[in-house]
PDB file of N, CA and C in Angstrom:
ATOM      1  N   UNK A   1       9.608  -9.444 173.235  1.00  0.00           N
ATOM      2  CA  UNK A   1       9.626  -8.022 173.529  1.00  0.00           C
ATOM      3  C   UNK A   1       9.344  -7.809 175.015  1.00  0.00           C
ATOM      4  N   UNK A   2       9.522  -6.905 175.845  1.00  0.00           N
ATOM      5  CA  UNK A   2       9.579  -6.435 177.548  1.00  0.00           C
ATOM      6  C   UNK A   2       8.088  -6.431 177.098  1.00  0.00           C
ATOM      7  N   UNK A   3       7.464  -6.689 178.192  1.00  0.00           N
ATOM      8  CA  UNK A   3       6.006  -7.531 178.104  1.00  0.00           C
ATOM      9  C   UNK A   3       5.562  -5.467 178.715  1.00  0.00           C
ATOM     10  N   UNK A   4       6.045  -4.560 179.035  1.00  0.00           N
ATOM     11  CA  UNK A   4       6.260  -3.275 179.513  1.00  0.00           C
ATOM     12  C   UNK A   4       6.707  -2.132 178.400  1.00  0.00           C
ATOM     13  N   UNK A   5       6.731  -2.708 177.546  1.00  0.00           N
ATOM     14  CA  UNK A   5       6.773  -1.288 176.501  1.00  0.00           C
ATOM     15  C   UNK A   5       5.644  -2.050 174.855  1.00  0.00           C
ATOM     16  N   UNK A   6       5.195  -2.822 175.427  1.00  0.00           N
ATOM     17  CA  UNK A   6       4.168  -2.939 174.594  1.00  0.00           C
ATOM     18  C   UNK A   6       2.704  -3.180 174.722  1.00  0.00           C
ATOM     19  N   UNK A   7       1.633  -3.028 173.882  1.00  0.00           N
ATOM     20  CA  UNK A   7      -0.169  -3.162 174.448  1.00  0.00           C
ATOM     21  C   UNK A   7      -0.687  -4.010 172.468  1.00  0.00           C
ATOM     22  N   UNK A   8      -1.419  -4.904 172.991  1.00  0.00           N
ATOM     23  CA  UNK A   8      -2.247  -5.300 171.721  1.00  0.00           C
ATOM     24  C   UNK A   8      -3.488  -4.075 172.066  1.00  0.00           C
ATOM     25  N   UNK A   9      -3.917  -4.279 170.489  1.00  0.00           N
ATOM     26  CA  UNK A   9      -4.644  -3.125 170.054  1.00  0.00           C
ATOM     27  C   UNK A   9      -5.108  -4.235 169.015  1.00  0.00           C
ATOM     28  N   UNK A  10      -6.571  -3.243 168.366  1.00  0.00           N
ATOM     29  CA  UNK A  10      -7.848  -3.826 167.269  1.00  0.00           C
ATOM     30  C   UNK A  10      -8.495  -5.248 167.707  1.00  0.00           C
ATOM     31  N   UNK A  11      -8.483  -5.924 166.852  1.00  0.00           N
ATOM     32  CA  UNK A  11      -9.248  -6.995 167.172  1.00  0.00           C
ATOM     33  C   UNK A  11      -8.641  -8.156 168.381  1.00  0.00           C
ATOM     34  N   UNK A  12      -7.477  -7.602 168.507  1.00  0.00           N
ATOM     35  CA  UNK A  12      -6.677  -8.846 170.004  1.00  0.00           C
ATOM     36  C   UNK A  12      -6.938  -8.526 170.678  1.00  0.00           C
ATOM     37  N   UNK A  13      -8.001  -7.333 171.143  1.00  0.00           N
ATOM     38  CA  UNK A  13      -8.728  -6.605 172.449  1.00  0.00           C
ATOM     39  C   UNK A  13     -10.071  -7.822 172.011  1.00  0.00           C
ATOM     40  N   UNK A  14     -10.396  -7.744 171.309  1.00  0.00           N
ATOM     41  CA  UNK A  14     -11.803  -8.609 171.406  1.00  0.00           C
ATOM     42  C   UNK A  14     -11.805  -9.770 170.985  1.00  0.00           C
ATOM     43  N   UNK A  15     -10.588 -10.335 170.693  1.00  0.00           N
ATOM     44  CA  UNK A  15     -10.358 -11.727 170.915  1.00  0.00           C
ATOM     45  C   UNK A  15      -9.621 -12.174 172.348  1.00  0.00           C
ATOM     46  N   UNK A  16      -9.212 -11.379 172.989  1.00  0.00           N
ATOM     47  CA  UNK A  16      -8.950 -11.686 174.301  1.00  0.00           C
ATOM     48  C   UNK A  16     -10.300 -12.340 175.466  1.00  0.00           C
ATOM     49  N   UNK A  17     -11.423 -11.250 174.799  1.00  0.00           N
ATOM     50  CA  UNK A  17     -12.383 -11.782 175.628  1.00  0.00           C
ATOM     51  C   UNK A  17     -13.337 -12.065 174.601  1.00  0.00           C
ATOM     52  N   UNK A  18     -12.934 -13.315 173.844  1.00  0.00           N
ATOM     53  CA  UNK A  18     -14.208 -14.198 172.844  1.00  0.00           C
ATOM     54  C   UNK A  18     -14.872 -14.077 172.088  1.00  0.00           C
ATOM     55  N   UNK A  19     -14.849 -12.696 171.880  1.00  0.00           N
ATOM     56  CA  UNK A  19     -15.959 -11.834 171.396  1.00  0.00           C
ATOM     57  C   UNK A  19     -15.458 -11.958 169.513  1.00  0.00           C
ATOM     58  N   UNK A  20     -14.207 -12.122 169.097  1.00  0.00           N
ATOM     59  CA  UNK A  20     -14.140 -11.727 167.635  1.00  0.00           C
ATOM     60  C   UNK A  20     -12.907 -12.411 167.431  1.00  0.00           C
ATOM     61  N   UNK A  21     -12.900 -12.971 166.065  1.00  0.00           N
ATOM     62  CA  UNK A  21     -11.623 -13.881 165.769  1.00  0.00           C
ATOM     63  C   UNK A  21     -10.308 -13.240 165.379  1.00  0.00           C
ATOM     64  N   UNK A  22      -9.422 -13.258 166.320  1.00  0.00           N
ATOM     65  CA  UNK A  22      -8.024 -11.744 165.187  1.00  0.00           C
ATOM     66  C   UNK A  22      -7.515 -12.966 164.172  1.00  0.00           C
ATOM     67  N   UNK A  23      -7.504 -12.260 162.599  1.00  0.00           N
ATOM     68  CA  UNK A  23      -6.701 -12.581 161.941  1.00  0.00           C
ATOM     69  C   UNK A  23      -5.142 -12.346 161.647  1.00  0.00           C
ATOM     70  N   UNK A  24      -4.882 -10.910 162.827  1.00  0.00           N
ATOM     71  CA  UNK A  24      -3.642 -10.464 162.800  1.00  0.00           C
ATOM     72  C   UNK A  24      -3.454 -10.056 164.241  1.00  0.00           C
ATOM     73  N   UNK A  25      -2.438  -9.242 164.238  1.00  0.00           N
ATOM     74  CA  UNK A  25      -1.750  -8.913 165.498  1.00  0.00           C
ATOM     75  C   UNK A  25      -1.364  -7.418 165.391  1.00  0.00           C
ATOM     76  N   UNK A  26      -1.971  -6.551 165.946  1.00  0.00           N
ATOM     77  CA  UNK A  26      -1.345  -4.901 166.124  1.00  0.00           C
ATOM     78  C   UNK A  26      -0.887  -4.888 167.198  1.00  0.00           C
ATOM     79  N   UNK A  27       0.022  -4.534 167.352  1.00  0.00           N
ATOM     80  CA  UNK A  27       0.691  -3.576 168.877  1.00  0.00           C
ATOM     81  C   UNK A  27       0.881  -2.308 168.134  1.00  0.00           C
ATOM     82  N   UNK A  28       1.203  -1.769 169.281  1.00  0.00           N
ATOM     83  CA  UNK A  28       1.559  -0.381 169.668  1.00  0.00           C
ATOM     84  C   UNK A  28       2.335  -0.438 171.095  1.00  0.00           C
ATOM     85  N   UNK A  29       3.563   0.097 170.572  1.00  0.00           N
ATOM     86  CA  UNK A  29       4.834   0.013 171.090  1.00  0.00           C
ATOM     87  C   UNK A  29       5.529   1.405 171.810  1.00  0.00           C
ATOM     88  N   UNK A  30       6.379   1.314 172.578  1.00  0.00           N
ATOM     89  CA  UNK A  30       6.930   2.406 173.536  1.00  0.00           C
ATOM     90  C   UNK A  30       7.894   2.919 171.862  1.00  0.00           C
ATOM     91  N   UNK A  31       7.963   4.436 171.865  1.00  0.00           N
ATOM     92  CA  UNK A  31       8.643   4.835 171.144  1.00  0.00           C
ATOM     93  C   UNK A  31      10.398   4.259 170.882  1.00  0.00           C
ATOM     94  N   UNK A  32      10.735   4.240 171.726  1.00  0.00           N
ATOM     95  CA  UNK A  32      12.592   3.484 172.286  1.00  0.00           C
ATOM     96  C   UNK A  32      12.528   2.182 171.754  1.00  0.00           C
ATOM     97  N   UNK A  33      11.437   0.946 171.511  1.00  0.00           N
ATOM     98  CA  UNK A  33      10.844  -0.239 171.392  1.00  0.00           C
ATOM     99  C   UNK A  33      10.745  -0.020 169.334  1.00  0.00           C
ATOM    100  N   UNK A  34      10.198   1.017 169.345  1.00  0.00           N
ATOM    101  CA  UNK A  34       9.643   1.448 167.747  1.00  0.00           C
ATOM    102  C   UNK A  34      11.277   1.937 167.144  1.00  0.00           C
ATOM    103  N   UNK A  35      11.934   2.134 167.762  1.00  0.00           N
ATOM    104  CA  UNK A  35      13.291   2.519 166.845  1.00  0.00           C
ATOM    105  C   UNK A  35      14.493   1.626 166.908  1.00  0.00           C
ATOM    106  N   UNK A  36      13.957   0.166 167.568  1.00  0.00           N
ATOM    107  CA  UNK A  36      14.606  -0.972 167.439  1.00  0.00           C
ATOM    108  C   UNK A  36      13.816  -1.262 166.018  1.00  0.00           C
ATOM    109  N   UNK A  37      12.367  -1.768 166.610  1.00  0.00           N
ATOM    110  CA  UNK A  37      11.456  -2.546 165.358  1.00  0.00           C
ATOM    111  C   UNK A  37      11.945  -1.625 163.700  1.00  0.00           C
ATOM    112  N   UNK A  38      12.054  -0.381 164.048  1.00  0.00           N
ATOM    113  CA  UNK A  38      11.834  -0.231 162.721  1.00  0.00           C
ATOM    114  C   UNK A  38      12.884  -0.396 162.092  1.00  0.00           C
ATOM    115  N   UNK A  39      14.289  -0.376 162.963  1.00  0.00           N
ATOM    116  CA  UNK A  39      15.333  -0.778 162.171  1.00  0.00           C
ATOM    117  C   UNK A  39      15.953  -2.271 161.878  1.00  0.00           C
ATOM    118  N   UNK A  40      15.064  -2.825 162.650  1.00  0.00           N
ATOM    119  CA  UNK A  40      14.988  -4.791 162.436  1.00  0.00           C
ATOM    120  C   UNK A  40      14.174  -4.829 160.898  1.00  0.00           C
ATOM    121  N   UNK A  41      13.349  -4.467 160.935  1.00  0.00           N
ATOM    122  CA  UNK A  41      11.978  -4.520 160.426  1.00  0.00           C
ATOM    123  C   UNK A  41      11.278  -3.775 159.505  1.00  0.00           C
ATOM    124  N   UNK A  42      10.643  -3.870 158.012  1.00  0.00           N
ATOM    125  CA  UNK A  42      10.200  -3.332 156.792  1.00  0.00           C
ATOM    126  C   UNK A  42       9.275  -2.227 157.578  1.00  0.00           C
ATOM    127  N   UNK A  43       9.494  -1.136 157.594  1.00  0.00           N
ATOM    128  CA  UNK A  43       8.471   0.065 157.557  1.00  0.00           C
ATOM    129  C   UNK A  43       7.547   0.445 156.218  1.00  0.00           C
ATOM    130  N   UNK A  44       6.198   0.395 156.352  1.00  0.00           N
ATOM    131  CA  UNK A  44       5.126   1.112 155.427  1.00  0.00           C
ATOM    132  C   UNK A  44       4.643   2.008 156.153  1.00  0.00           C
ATOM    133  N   UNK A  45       3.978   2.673 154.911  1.00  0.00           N
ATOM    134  CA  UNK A  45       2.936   3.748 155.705  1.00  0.00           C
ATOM    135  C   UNK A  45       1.631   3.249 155.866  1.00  0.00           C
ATOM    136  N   UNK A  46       0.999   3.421 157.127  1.00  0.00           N
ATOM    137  CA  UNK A  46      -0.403   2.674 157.264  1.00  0.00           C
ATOM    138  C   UNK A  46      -1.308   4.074 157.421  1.00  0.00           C
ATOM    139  N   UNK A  47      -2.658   3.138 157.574  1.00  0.00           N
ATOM    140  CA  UNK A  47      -3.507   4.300 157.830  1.00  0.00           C
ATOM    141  C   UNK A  47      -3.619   5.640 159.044  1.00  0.00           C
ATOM    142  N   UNK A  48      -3.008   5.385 159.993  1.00  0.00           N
ATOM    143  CA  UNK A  48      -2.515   6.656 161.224  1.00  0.00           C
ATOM    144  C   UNK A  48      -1.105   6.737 161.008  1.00  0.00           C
ATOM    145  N   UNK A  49      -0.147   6.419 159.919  1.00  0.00           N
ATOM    146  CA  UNK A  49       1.039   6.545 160.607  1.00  0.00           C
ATOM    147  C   UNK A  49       1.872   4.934 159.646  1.00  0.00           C
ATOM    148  N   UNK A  50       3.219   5.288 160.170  1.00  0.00           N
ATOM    149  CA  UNK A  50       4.260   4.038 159.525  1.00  0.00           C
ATOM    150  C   UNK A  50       3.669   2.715 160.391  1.00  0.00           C
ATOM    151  N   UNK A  51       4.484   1.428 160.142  1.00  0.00           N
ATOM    152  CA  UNK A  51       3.734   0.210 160.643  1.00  0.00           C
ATOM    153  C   UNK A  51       4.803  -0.352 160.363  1.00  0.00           C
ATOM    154  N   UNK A  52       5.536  -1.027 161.172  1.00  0.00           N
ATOM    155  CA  UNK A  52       6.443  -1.928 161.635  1.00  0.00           C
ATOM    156  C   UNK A  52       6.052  -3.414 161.332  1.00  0.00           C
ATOM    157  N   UNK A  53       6.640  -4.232 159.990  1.00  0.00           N
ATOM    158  CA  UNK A  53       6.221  -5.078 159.703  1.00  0.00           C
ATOM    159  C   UNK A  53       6.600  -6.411 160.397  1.00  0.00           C
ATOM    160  N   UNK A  54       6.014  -6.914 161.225  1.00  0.00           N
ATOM    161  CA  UNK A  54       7.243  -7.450 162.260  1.00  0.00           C
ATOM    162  C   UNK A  54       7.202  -9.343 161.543  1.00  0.00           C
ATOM    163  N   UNK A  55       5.543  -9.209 161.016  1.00  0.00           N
ATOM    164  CA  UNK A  55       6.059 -10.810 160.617  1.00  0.00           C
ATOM    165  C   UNK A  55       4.468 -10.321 159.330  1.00  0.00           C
ATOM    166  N   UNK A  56       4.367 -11.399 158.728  1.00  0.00           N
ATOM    167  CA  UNK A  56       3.088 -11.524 157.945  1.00  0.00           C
ATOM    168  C   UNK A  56       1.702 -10.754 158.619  1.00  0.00           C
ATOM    169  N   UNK A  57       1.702 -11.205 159.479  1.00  0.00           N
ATOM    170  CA  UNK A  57       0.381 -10.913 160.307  1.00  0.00           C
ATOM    171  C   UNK A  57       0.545 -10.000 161.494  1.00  0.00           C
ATOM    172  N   UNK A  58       1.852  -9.910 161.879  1.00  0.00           N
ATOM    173  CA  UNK A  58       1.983  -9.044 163.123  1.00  0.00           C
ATOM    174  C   UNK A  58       2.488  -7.509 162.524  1.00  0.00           C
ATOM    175  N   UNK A  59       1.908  -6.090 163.315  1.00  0.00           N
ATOM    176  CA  UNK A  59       2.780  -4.911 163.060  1.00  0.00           C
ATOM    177  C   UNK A  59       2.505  -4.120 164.241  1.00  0.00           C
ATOM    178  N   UNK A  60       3.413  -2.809 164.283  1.00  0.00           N
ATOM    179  CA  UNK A  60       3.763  -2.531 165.425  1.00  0.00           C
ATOM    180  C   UNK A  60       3.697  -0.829 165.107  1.00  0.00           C
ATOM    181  N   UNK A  61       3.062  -0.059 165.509  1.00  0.00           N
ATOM    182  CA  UNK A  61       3.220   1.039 165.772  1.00  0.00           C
ATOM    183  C   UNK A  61       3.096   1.581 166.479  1.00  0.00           C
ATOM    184  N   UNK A  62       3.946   3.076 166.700  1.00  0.00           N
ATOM    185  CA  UNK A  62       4.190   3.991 168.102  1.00  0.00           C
ATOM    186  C   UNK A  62       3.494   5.326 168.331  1.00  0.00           C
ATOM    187  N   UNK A  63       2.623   5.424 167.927  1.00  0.00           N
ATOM    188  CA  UNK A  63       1.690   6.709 167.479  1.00  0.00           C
ATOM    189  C   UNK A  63       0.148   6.105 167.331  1.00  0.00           C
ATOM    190  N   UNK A  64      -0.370   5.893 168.403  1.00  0.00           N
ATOM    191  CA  UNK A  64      -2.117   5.788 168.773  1.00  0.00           C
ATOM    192  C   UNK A  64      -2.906   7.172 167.600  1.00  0.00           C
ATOM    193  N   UNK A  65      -2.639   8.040 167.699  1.00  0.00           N
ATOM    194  CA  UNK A  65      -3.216   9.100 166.576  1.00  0.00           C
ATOM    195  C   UNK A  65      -3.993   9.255 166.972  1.00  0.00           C
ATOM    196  N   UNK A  66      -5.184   8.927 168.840  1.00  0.00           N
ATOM    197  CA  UNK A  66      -5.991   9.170 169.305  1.00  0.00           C
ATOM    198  C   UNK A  66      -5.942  10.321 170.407  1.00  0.00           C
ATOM    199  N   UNK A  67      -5.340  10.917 170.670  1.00  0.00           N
ATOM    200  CA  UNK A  67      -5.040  12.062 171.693  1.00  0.00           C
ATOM    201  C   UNK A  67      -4.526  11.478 173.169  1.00  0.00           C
ATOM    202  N   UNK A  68      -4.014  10.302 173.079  1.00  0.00           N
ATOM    203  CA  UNK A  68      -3.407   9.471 173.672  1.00  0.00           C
ATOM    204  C   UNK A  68      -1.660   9.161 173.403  1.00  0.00           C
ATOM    205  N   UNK A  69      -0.966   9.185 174.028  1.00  0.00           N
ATOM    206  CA  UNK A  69       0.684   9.004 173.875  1.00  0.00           C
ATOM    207  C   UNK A  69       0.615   7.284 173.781  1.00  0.00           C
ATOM    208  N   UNK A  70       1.954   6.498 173.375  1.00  0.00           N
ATOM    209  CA  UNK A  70       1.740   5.102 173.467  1.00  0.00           C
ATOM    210  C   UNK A  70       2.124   4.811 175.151  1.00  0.00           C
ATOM    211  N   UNK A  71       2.573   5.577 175.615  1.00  0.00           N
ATOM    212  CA  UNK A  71       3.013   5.473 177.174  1.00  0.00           C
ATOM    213  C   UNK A  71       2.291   5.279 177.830  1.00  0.00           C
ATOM    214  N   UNK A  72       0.755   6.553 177.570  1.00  0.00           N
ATOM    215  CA  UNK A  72      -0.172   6.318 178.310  1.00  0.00           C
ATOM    216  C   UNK A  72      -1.274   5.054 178.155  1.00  0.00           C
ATOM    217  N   UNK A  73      -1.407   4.629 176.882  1.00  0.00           N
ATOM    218  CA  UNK A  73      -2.429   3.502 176.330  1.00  0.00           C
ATOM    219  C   UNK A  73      -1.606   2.481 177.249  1.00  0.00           C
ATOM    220  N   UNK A  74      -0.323   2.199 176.642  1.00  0.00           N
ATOM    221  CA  UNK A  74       0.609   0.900 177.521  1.00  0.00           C
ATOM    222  C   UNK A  74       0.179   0.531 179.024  1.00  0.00           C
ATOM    223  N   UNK A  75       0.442   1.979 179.496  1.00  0.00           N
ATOM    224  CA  UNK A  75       0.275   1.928 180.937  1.00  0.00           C
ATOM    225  C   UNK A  75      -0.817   1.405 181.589  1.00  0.00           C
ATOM    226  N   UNK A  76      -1.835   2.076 180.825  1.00  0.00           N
ATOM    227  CA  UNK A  76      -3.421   2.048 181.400  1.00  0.00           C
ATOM    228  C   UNK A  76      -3.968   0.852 180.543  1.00  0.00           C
ATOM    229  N   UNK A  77      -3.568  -0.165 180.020  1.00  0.00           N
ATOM    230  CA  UNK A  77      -3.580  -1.377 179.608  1.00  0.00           C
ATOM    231  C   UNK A  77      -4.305  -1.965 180.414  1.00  0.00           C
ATOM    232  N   UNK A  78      -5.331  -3.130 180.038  1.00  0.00           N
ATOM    233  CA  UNK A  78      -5.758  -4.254 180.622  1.00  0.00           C
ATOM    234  C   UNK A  78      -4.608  -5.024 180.533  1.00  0.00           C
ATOM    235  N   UNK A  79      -4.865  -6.234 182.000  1.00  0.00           N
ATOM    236  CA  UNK A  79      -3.633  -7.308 181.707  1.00  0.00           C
ATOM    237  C   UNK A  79      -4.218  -8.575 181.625  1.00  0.00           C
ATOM    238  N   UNK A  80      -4.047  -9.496 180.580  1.00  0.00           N
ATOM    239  CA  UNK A  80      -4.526 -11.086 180.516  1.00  0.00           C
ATOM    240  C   UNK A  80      -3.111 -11.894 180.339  1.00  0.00           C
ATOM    241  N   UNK A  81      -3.252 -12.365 181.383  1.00  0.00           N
ATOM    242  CA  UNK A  81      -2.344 -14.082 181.409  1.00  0.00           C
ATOM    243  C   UNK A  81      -0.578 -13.093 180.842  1.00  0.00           C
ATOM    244  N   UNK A  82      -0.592 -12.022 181.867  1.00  0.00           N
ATOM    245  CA  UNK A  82       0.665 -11.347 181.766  1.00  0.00           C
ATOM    246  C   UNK A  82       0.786 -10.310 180.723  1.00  0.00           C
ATOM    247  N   UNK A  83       0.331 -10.441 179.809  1.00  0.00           N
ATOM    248  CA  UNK A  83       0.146  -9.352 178.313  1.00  0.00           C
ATOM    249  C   UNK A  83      -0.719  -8.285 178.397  1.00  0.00           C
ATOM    250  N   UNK A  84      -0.371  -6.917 178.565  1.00  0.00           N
ATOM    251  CA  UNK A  84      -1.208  -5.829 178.172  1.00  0.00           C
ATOM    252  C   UNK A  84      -2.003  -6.008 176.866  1.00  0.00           C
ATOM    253  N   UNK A  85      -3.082  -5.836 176.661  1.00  0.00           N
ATOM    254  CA  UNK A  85      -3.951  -5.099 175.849  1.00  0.00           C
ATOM    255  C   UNK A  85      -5.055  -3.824 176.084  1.00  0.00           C
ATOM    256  N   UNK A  86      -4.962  -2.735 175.619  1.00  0.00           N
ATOM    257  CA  UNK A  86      -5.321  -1.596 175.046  1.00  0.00           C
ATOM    258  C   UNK A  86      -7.068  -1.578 175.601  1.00  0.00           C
ATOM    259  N   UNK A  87      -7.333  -0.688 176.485  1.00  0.00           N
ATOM    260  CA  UNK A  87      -8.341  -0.755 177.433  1.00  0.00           C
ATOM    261  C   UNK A  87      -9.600  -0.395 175.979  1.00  0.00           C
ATOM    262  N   UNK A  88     -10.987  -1.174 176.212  1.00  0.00           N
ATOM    263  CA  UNK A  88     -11.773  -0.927 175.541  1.00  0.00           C
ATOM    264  C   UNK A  88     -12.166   0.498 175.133  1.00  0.00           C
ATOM    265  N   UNK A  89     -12.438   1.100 176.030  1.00  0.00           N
ATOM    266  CA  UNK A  89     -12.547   2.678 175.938  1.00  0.00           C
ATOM    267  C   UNK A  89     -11.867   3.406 174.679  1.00  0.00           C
ATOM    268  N   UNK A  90     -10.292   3.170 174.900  1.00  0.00           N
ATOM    269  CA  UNK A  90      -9.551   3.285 173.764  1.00  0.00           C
ATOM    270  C   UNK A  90      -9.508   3.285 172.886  1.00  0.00           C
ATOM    271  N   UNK A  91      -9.772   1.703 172.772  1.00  0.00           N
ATOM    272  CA  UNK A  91     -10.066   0.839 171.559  1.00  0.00           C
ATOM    273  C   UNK A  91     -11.127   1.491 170.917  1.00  0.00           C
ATOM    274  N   UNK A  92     -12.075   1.580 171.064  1.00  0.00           N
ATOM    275  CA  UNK A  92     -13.389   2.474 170.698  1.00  0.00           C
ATOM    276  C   UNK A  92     -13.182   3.872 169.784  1.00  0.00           C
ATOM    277  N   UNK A  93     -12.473   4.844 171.082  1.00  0.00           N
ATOM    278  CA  UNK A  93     -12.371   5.485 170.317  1.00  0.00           C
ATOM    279  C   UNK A  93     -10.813   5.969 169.107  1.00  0.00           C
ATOM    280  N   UNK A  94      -9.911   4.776 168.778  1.00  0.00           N
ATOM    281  CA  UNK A  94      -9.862   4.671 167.811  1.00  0.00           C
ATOM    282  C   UNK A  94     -10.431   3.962 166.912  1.00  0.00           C
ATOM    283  N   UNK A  95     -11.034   2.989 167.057  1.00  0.00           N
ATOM    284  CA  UNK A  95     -12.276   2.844 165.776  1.00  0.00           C
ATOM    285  C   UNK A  95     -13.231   3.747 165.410  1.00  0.00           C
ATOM    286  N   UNK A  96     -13.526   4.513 165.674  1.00  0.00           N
ATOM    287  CA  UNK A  96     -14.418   5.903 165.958  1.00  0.00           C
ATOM    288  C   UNK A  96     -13.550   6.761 165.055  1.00  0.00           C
ATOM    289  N   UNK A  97     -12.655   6.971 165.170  1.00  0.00           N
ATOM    290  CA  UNK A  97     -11.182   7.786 164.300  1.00  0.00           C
ATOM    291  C   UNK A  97     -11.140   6.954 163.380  1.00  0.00           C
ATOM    292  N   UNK A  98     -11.508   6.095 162.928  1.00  0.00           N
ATOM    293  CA  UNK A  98     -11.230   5.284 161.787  1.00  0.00           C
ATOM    294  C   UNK A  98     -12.214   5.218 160.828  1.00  0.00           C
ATOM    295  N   UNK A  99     -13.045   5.196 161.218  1.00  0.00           N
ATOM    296  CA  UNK A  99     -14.615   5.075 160.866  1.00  0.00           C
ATOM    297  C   UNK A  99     -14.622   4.083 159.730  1.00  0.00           C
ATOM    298  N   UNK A 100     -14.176   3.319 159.563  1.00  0.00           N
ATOM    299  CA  UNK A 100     -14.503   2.100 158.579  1.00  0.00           C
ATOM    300  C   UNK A 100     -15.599   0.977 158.983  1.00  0.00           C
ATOM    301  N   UNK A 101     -16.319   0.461 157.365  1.00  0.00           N
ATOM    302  CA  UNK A 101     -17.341  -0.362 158.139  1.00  0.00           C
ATOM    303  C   UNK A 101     -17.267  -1.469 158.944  1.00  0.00           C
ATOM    304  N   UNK A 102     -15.979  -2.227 159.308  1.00  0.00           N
ATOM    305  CA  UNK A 102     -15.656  -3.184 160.618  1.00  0.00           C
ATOM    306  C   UNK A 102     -15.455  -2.519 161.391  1.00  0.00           C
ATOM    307  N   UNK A 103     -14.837  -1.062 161.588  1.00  0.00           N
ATOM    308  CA  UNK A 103     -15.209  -0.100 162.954  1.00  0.00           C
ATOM    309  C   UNK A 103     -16.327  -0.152 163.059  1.00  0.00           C
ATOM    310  N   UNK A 104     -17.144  -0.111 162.725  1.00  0.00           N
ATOM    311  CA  UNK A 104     -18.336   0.090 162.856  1.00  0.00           C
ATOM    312  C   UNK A 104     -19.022  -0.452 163.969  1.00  0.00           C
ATOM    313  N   UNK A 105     -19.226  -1.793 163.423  1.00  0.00           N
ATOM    314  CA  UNK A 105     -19.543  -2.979 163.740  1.00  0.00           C
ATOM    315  C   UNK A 105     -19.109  -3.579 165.271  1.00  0.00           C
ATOM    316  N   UNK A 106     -17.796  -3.138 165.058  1.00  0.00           N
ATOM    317  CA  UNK A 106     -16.885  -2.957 166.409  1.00  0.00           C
ATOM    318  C   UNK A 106     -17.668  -2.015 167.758  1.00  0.00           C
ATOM    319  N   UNK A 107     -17.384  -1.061 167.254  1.00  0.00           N
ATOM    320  CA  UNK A 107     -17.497  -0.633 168.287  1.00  0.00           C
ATOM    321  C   UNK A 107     -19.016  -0.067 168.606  1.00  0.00           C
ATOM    322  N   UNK A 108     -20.050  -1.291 168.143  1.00  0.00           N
ATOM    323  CA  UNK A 108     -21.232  -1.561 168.939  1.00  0.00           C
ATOM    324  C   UNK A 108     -21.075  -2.987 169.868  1.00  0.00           C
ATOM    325  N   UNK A 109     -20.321  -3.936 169.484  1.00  0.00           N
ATOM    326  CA  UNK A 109     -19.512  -5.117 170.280  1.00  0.00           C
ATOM    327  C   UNK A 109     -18.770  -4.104 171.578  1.00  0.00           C
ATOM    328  N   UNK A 110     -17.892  -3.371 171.051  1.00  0.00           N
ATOM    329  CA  UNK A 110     -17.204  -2.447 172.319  1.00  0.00           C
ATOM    330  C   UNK A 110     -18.480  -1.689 173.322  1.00  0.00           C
ATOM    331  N   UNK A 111     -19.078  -1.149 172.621  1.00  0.00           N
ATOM    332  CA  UNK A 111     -20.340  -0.521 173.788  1.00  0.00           C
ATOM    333  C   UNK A 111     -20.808  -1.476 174.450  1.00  0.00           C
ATOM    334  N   UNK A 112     -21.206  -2.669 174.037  1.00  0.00           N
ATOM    335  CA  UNK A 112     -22.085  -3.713 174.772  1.00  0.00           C
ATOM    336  C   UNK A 112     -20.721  -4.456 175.826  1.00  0.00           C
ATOM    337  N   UNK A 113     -19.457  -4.445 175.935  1.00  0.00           N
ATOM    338  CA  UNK A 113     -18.766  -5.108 176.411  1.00  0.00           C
ATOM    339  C   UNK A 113     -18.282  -4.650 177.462  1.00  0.00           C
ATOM    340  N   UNK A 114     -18.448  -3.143 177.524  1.00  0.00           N
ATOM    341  CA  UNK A 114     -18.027  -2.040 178.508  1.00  0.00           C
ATOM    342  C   UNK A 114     -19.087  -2.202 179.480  1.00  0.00           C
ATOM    343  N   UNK A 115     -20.926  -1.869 178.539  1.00  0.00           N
ATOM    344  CA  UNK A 115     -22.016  -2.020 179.690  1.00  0.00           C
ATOM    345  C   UNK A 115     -22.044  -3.374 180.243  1.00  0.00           C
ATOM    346  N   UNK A 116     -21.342  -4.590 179.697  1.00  0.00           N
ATOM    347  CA  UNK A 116     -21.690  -5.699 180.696  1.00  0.00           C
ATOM    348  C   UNK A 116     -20.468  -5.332 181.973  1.00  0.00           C
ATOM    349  N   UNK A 117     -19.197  -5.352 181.208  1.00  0.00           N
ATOM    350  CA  UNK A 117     -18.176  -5.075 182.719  1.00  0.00           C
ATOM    351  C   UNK A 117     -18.384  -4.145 183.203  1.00  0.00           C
ATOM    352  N   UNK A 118     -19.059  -3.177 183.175  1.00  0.00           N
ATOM    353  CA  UNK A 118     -19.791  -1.965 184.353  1.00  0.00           C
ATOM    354  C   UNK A 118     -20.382  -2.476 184.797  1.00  0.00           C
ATOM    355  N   UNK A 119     -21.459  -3.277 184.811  1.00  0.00           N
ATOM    356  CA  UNK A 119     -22.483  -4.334 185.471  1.00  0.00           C
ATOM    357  C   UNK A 119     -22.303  -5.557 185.852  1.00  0.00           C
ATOM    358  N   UNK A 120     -20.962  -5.908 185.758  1.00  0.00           N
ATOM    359  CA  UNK A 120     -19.945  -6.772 186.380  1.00  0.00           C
ATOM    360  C   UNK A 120     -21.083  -8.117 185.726  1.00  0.00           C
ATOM    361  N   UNK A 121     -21.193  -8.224 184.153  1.00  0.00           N
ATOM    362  CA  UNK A 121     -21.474  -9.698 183.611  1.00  0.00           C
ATOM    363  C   UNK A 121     -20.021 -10.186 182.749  1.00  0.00           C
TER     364      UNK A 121
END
């Protein structure tokens, strides 16, 4: 996929930096990107929205459901080893919108990960 119309999101934000093991793979995709996938690819309905089944473990959706566009999350992306992923902040507060008990859990890992890179540890 254009390494530019897509951002990892959920736990590949905190397995990027060590912190948590992903068992799967979310993106969130440029809308133009989402109307390829969905016509390659099994659409369900997930919990914010449809979900682009792209393999077993990987899915793809174009609707953050956080008061955020996918343009803007994409954009304002962290970058590791060339790959956007979905700035903590974000990340947060869609787990916060989610409120499930691994959100939870999360995003006290997300608070503590923000105050160390503000304090540059």
């Amino acid at each position: 996929m254009p390494e530019d119309e897509f951002a990892i999101f959920g736990s590949g934000c905190l397995a990027i930096r060590g912190k948590k093991e992903a068992k799967d793979l979310d993106l969130v995709v440029l809308p133009e990107l989402w109307e390829v996938l969905a016509k390659k690819y099994p659409v369900a309905e997930g919990g914010w929205g449809p979900k682009a089944h792209l393999t077993e473990n990987i899915e793809a959706i174009d609707k953050p459901a956080i008061g955020f566009s996918a343009s803007e999350v994409i954009k304002g992306a962290d970058i590791f080893d060339g790959i956007r992923f979905v700035k903590l902040e974000v990340l947060r507060e869609w787990k916060i919108r989610l409120g499930r008990e691994k959100d939870l859990a999360d995003i006290k890992l997300i608070d503590k990960l923000i105050s160390d890179e503000k304090n540059g540890r």
